[in-house]
C-alpha atoms as a PDB file:
ATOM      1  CA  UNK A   1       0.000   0.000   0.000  1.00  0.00           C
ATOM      2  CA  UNK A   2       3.122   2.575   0.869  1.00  0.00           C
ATOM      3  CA  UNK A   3       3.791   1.828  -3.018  1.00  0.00           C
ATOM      4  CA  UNK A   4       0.657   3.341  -3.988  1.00  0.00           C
ATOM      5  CA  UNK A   5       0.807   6.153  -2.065  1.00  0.00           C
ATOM      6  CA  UNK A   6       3.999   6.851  -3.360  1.00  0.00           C
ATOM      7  CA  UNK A   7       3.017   6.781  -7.073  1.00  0.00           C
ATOM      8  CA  UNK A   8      -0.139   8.758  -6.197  1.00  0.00           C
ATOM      9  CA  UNK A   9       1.806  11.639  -4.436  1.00  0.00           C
ATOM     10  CA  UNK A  10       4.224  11.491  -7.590  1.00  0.00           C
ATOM     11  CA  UNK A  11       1.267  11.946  -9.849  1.00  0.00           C
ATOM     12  CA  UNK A  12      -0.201  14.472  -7.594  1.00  0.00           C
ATOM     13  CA  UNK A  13       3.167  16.425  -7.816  1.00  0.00           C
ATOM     14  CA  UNK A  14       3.275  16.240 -11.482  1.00  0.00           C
ATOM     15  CA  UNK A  15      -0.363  16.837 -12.153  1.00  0.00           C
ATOM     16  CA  UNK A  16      -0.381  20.377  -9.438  1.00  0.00           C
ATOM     17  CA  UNK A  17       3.256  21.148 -11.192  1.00  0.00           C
ATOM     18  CA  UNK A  18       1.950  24.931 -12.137  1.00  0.00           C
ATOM     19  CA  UNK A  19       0.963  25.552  -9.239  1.00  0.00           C
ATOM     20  CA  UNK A  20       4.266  24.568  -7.370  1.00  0.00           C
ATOM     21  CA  UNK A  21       2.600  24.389  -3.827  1.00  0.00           C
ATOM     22  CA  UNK A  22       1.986  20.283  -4.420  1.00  0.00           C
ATOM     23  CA  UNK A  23       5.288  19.768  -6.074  1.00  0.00           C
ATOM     24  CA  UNK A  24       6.943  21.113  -2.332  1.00  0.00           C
ATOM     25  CA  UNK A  25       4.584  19.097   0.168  1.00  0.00           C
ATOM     26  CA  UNK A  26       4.800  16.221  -2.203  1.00  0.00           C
ATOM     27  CA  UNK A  27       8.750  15.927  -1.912  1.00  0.00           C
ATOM     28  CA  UNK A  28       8.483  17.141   1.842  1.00  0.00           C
ATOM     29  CA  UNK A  29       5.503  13.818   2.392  1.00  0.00           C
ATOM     30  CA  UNK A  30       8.062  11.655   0.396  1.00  0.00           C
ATOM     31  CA  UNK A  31      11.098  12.569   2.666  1.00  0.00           C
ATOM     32  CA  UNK A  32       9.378  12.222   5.506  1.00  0.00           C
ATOM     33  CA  UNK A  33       7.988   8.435   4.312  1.00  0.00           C
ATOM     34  CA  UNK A  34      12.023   7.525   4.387  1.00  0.00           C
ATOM     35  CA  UNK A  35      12.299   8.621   7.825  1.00  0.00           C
ATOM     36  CA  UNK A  36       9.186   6.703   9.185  1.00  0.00           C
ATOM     37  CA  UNK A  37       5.511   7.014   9.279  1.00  0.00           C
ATOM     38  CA  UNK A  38       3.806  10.040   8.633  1.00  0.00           C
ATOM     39  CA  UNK A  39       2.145  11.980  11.543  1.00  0.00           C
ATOM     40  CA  UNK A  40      -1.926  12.211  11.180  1.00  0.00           C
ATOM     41  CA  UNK A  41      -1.630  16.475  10.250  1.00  0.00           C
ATOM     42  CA  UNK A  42       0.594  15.334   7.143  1.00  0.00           C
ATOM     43  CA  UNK A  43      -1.531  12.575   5.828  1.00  0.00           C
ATOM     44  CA  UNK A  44      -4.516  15.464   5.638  1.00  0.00           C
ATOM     45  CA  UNK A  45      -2.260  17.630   4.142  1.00  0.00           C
ATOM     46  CA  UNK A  46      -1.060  15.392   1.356  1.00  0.00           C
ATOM     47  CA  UNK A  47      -5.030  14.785   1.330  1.00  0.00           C
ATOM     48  CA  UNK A  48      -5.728  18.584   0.713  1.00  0.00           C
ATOM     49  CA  UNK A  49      -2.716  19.677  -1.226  1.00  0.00           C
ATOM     50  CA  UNK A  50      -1.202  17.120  -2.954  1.00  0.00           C
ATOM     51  CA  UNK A  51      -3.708  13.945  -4.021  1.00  0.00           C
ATOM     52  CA  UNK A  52      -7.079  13.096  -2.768  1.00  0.00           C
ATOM     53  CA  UNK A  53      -6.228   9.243  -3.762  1.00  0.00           C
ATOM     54  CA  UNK A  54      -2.758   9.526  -1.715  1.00  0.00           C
ATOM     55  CA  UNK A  55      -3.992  11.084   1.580  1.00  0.00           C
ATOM     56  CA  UNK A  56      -7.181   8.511   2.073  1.00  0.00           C
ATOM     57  CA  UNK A  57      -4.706   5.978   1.298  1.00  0.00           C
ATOM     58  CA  UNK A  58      -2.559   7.639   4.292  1.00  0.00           C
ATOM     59  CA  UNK A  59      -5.183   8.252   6.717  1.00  0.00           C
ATOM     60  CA  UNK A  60      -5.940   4.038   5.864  1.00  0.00           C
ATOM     61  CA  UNK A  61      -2.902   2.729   6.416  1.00  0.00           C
ATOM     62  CA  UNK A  62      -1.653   1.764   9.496  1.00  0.00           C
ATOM     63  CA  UNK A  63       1.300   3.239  11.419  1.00  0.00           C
ATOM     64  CA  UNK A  64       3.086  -0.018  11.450  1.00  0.00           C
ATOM     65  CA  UNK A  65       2.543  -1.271   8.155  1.00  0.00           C
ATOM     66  CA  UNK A  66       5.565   1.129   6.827  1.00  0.00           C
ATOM     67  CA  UNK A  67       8.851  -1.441   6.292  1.00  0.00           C
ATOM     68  CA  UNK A  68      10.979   1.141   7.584  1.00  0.00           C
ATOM     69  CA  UNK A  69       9.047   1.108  11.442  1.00  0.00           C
ATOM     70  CA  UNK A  70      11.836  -0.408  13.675  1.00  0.00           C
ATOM     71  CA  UNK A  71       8.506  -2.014  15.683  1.00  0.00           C
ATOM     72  CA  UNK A  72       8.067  -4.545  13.529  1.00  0.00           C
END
């Protein structure tokens, strides 16, 4: 599931590219996947700003479903 949220923040990025606002929170979102799960007020804004598809996907996942959680 991190996989598709990935590719839908990606397309989000590319698809709100004019507007540049989505391209920043996008890569921001993305960094912050690396580090470890994203807190609840990033999902929504990846929801708002970036892709609808992405941020439900967020707000559905759980917290330790991301491989890079050292709880699991």
């Amino acid at each position: 599931m991190e996989q598709a949220v990935k590719i839908f923040i990606i397309i989000g990025m590319i698809a709100g590219a004019c507007a540049i606002f989505p391209l920043v929170l996008g890569w921001i979102a993305l960094n912050k996947m690396k580090e470890g799960p994203l807190s609840t007020g990033w999902k929504i804004v990846v929801l708002l700003f970036v892709s609808m598809i992405a941020g439900i996907l967020l707000l559905c996942m759980k917290d330790d479903s991301t491989p890079n959680n050292p709880a699991m």
